[in-house]
PDB file of N, CA and C in Angstrom:
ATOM      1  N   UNK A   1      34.252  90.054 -64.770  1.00  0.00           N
ATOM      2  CA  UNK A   1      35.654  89.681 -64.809  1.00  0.00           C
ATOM      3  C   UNK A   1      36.074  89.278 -66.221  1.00  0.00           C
ATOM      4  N   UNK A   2      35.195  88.648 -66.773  1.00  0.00           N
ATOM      5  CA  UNK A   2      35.345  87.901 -68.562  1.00  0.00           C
ATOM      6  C   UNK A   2      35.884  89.801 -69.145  1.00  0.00           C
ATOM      7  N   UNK A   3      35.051  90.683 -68.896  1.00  0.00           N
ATOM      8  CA  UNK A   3      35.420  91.565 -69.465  1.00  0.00           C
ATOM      9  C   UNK A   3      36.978  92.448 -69.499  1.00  0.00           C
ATOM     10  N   UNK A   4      37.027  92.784 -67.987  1.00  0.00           N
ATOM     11  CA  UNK A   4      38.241  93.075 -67.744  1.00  0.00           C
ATOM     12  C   UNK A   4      39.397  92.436 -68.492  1.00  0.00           C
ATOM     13  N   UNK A   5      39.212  91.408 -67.901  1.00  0.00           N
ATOM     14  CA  UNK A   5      40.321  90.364 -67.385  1.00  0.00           C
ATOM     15  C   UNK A   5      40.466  89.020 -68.631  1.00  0.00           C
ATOM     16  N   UNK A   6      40.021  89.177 -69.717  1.00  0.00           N
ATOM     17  CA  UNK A   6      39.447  87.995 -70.916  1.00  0.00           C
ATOM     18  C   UNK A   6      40.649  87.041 -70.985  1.00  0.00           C
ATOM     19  N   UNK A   7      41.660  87.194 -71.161  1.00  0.00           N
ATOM     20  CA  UNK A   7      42.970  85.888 -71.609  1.00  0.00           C
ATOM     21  C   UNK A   7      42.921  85.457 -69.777  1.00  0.00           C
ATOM     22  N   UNK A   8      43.044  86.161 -69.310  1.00  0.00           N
ATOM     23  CA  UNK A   8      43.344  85.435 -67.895  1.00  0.00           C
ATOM     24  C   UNK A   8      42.417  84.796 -67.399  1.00  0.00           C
ATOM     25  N   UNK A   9      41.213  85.200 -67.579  1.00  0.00           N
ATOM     26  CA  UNK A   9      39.765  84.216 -66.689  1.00  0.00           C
ATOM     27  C   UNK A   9      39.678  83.183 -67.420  1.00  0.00           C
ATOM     28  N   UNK A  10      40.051  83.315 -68.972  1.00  0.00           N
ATOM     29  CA  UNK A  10      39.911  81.519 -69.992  1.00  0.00           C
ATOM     30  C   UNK A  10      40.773  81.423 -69.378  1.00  0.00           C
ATOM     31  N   UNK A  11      41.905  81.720 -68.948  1.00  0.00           N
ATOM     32  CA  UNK A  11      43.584  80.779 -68.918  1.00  0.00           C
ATOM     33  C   UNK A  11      43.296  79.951 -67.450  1.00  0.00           C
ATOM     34  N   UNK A  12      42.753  80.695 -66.652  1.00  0.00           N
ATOM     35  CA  UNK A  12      42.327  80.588 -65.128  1.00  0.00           C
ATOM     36  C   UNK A  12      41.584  79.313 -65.418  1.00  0.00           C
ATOM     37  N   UNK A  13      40.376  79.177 -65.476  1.00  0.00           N
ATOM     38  CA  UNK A  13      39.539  78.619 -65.781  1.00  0.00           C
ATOM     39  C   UNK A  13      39.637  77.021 -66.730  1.00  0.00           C
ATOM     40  N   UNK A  14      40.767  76.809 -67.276  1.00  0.00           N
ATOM     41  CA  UNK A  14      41.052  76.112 -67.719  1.00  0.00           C
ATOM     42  C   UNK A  14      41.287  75.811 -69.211  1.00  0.00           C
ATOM     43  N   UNK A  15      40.423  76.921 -69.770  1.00  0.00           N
ATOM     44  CA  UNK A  15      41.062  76.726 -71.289  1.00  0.00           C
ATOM     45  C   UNK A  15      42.188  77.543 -71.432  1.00  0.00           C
ATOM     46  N   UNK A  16      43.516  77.432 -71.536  1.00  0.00           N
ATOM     47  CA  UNK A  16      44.306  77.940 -71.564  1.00  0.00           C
ATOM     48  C   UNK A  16      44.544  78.558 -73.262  1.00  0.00           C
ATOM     49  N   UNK A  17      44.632  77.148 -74.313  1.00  0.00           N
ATOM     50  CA  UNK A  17      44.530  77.808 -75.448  1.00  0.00           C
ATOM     51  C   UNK A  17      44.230  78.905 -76.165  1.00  0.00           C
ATOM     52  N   UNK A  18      42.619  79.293 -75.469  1.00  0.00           N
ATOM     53  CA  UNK A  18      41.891  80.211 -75.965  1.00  0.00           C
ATOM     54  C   UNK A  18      42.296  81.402 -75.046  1.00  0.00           C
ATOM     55  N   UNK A  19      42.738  80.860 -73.706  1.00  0.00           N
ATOM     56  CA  UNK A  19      43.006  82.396 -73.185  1.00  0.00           C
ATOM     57  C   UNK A  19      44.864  83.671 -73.766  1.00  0.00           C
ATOM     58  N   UNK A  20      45.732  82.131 -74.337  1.00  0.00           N
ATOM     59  CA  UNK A  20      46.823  82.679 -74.742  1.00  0.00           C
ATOM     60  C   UNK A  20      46.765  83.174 -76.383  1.00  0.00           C
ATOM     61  N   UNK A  21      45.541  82.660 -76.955  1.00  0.00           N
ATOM     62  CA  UNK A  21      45.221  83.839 -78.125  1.00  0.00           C
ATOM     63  C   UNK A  21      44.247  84.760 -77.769  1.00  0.00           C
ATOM     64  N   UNK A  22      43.839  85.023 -76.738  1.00  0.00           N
ATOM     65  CA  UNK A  22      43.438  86.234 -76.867  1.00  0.00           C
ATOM     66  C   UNK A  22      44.428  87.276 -75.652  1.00  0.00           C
ATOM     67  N   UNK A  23      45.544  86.527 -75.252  1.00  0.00           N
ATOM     68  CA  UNK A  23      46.543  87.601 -74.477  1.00  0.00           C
ATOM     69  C   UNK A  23      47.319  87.805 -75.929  1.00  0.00           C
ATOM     70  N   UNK A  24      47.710  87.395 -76.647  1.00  0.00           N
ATOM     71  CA  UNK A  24      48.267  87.662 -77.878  1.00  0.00           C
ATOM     72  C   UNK A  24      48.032  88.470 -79.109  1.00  0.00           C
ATOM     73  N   UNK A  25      46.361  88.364 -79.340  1.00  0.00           N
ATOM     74  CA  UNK A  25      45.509  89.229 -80.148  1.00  0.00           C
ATOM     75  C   UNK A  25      45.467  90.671 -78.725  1.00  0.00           C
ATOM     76  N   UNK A  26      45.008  90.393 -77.945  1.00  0.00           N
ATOM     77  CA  UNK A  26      44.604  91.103 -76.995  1.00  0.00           C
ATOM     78  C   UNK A  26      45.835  92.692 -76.570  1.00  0.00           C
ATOM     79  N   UNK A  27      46.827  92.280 -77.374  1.00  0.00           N
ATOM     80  CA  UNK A  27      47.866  93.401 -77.269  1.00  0.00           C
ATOM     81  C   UNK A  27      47.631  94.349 -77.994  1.00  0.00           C
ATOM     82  N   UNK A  28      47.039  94.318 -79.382  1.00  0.00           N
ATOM     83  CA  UNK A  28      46.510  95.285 -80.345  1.00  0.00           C
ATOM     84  C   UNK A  28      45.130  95.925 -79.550  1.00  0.00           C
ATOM     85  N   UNK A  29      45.313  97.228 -79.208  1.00  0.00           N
ATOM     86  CA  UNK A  29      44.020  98.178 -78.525  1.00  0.00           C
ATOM     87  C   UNK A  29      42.970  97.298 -79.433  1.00  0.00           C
ATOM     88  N   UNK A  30      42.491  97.892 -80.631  1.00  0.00           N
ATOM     89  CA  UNK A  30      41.241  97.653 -81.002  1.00  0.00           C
ATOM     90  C   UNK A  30      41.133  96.218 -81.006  1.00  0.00           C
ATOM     91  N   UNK A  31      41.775  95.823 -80.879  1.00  0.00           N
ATOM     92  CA  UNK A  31      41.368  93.859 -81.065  1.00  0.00           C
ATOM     93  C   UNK A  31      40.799  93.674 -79.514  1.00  0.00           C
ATOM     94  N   UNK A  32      41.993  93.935 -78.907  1.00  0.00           N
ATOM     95  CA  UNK A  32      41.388  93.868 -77.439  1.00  0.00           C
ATOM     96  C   UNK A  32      40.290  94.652 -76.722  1.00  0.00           C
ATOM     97  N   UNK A  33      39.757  95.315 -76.978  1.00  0.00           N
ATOM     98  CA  UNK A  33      38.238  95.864 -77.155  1.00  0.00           C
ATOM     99  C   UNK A  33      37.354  95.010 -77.351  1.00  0.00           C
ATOM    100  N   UNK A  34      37.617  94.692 -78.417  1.00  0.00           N
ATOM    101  CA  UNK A  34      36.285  92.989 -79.247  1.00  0.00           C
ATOM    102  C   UNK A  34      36.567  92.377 -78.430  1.00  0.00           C
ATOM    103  N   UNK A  35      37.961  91.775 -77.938  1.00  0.00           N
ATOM    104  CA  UNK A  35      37.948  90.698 -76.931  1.00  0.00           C
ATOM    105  C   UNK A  35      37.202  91.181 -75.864  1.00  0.00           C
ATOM    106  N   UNK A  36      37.326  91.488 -75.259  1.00  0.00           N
ATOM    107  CA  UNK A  36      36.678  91.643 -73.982  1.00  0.00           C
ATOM    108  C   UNK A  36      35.287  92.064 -73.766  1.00  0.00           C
ATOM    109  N   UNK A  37      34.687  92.609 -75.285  1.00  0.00           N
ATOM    110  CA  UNK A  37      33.466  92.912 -75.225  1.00  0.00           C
ATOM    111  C   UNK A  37      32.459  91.734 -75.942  1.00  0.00           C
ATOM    112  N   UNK A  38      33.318  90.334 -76.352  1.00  0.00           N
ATOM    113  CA  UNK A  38      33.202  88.795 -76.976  1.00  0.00           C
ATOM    114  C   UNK A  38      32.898  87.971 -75.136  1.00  0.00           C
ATOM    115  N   UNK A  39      34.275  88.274 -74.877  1.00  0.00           N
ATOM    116  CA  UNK A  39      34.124  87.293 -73.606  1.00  0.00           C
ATOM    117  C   UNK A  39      33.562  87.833 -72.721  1.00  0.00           C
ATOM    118  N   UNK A  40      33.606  88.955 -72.468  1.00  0.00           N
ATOM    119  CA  UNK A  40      32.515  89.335 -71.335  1.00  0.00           C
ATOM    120  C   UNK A  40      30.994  89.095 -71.518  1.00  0.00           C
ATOM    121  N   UNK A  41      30.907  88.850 -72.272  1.00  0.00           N
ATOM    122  CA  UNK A  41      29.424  88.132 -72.908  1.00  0.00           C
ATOM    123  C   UNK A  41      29.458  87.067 -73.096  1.00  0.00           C
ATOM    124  N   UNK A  42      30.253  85.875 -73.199  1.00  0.00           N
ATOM    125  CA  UNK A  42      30.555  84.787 -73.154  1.00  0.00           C
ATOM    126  C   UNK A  42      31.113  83.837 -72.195  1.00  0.00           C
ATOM    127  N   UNK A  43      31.517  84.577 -71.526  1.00  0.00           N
ATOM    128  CA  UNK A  43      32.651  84.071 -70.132  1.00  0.00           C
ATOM    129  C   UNK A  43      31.764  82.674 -69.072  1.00  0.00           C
ATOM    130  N   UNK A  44      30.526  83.268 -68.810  1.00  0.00           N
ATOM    131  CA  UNK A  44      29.531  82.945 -68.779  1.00  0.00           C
ATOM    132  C   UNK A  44      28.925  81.307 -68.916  1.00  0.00           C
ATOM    133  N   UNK A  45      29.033  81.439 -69.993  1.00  0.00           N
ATOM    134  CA  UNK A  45      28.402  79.643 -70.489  1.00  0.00           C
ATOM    135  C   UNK A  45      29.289  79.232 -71.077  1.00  0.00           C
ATOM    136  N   UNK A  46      30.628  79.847 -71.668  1.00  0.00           N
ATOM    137  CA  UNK A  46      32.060  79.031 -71.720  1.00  0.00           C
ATOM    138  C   UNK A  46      32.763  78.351 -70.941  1.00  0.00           C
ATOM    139  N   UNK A  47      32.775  79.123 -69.476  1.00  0.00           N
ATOM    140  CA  UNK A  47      34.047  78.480 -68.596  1.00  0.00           C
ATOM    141  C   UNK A  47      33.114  77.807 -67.384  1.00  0.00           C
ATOM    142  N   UNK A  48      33.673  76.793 -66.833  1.00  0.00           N
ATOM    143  CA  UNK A  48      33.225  76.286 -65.879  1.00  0.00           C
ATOM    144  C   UNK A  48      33.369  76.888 -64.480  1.00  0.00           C
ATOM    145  N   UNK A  49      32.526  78.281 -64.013  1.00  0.00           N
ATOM    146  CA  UNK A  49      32.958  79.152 -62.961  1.00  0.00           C
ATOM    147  C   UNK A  49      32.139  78.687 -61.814  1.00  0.00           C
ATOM    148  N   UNK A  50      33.121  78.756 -60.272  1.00  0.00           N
ATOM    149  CA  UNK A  50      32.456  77.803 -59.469  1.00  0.00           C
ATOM    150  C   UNK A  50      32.294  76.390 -59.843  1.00  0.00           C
ATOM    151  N   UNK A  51      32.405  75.752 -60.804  1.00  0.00           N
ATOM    152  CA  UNK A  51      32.753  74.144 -60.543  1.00  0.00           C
ATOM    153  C   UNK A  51      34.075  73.555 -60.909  1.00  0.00           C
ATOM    154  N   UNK A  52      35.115  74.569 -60.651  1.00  0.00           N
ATOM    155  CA  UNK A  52      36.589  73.832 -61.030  1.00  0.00           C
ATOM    156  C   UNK A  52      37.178  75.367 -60.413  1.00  0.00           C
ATOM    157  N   UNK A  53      38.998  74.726 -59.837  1.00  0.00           N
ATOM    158  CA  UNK A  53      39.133  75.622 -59.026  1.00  0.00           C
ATOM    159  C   UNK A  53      40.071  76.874 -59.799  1.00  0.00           C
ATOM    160  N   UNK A  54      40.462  77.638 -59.894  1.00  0.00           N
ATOM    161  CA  UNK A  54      40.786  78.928 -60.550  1.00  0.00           C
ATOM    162  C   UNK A  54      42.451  78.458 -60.410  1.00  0.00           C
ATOM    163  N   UNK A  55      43.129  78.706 -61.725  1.00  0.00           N
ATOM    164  CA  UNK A  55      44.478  78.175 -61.961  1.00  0.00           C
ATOM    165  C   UNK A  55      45.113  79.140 -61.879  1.00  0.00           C
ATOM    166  N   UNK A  56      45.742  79.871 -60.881  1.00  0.00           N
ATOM    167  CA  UNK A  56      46.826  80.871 -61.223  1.00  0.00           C
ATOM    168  C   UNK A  56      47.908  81.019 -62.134  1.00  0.00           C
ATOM    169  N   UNK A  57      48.394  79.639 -61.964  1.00  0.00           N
ATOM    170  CA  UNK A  57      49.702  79.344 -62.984  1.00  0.00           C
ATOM    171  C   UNK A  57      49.661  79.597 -64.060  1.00  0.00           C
ATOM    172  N   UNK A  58      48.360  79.426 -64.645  1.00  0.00           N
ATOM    173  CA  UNK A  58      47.995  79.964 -66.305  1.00  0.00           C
ATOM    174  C   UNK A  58      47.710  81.228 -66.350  1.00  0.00           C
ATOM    175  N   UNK A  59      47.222  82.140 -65.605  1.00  0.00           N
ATOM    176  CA  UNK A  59      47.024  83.104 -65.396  1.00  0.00           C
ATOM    177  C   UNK A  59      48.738  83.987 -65.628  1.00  0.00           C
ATOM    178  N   UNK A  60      49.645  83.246 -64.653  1.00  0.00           N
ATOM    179  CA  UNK A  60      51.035  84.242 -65.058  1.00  0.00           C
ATOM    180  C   UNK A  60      51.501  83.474 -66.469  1.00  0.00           C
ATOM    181  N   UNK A  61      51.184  82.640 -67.322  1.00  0.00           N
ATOM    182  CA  UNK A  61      51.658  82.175 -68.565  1.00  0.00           C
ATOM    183  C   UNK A  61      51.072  83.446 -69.415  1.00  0.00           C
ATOM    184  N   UNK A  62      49.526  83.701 -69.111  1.00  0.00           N
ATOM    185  CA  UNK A  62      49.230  84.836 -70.085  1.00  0.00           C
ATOM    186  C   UNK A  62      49.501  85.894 -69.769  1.00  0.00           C
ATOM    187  N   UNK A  63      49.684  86.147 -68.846  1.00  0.00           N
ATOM    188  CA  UNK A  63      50.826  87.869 -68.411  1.00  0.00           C
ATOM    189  C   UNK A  63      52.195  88.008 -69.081  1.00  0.00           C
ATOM    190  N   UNK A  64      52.904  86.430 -69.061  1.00  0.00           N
ATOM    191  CA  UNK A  64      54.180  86.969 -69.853  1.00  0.00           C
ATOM    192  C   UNK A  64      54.027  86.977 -70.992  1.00  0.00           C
ATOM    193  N   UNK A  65      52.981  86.208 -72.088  1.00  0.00           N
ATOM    194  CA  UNK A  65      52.594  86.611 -73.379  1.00  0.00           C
ATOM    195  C   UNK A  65      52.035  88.120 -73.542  1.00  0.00           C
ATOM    196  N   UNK A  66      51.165  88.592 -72.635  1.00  0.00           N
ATOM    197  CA  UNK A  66      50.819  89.940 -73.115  1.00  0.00           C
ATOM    198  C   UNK A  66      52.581  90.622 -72.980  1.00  0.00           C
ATOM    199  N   UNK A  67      53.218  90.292 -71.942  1.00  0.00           N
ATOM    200  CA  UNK A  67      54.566  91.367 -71.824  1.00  0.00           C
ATOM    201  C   UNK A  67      55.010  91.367 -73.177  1.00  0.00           C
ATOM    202  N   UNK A  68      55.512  90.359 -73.880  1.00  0.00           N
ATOM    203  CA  UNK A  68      56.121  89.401 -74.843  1.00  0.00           C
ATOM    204  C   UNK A  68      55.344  90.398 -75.776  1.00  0.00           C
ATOM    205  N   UNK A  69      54.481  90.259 -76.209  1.00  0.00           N
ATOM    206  CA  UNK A  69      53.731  90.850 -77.112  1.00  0.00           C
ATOM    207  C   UNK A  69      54.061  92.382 -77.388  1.00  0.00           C
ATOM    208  N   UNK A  70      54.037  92.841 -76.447  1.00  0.00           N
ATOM    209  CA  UNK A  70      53.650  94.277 -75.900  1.00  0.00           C
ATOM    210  C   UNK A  70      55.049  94.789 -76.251  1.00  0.00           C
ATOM    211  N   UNK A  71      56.132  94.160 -75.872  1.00  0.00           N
ATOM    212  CA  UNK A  71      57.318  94.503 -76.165  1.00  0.00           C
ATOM    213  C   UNK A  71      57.744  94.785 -77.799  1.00  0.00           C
ATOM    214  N   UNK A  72      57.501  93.342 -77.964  1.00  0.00           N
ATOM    215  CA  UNK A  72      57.849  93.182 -79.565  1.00  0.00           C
ATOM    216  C   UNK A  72      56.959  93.982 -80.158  1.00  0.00           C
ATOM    217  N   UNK A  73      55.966  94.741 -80.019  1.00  0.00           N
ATOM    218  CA  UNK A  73      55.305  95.787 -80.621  1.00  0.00           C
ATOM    219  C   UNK A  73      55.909  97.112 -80.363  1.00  0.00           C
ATOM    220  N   UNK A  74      56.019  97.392 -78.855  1.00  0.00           N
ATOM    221  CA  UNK A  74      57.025  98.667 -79.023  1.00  0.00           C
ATOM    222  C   UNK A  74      58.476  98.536 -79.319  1.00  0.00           C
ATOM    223  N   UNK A  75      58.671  97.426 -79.462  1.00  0.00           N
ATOM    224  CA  UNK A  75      60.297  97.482 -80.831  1.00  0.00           C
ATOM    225  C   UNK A  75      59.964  97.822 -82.171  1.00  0.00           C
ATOM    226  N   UNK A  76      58.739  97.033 -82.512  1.00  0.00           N
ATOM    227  CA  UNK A  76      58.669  97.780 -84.132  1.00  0.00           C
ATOM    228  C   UNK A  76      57.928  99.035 -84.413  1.00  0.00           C
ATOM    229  N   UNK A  77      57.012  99.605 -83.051  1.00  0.00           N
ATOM    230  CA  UNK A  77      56.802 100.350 -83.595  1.00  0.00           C
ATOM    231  C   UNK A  77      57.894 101.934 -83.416  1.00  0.00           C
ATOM    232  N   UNK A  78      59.024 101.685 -82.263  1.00  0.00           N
ATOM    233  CA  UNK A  78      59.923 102.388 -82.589  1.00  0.00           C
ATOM    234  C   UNK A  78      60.874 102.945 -83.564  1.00  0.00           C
ATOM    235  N   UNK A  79      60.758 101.360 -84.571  1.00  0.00           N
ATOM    236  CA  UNK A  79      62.303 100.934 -85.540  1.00  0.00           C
ATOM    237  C   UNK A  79      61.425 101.967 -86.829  1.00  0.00           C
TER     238      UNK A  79
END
């Protein structure tokens, strides 16, 4: 899941910080590659999985940053 899913399982999980820079970095293809091939190897002994309960709410905070992101990239890269 760290792999897939990297800004949302930190955001889930409780570090939110770290999961809304990497929904933010995570909009650039090749960045988001490293991410997920960082936290999916890390996800692991970073987040507290199974002993704290899974936060959805942070989970849709980093969905509207990737939108946010994603947008303002296909504005400039249209202009």
């Amino acid at each position: 899941m760290g792999f897939f899913f990297a800004p949302h399982y930190y955001a889930g999980y409780g570090d939110l910080k770290k999961g809304l820079i990497y929904a933010a970095i995570g909009a650039f293809p090749l960045f988001g590659l490293i991410i997920a091939i960082i936290s999916g190897k890390n996800a692991r002994k970073d987040l507290p999985i199974g002993k704290q309960d899974f936060k959805w709410v942070n989970v849709g905070i980093t969905v509207a940053v990737n939108i946010v992101v994603a947008v303002i990239l296909q504005i400039a890269i249209a202009s």
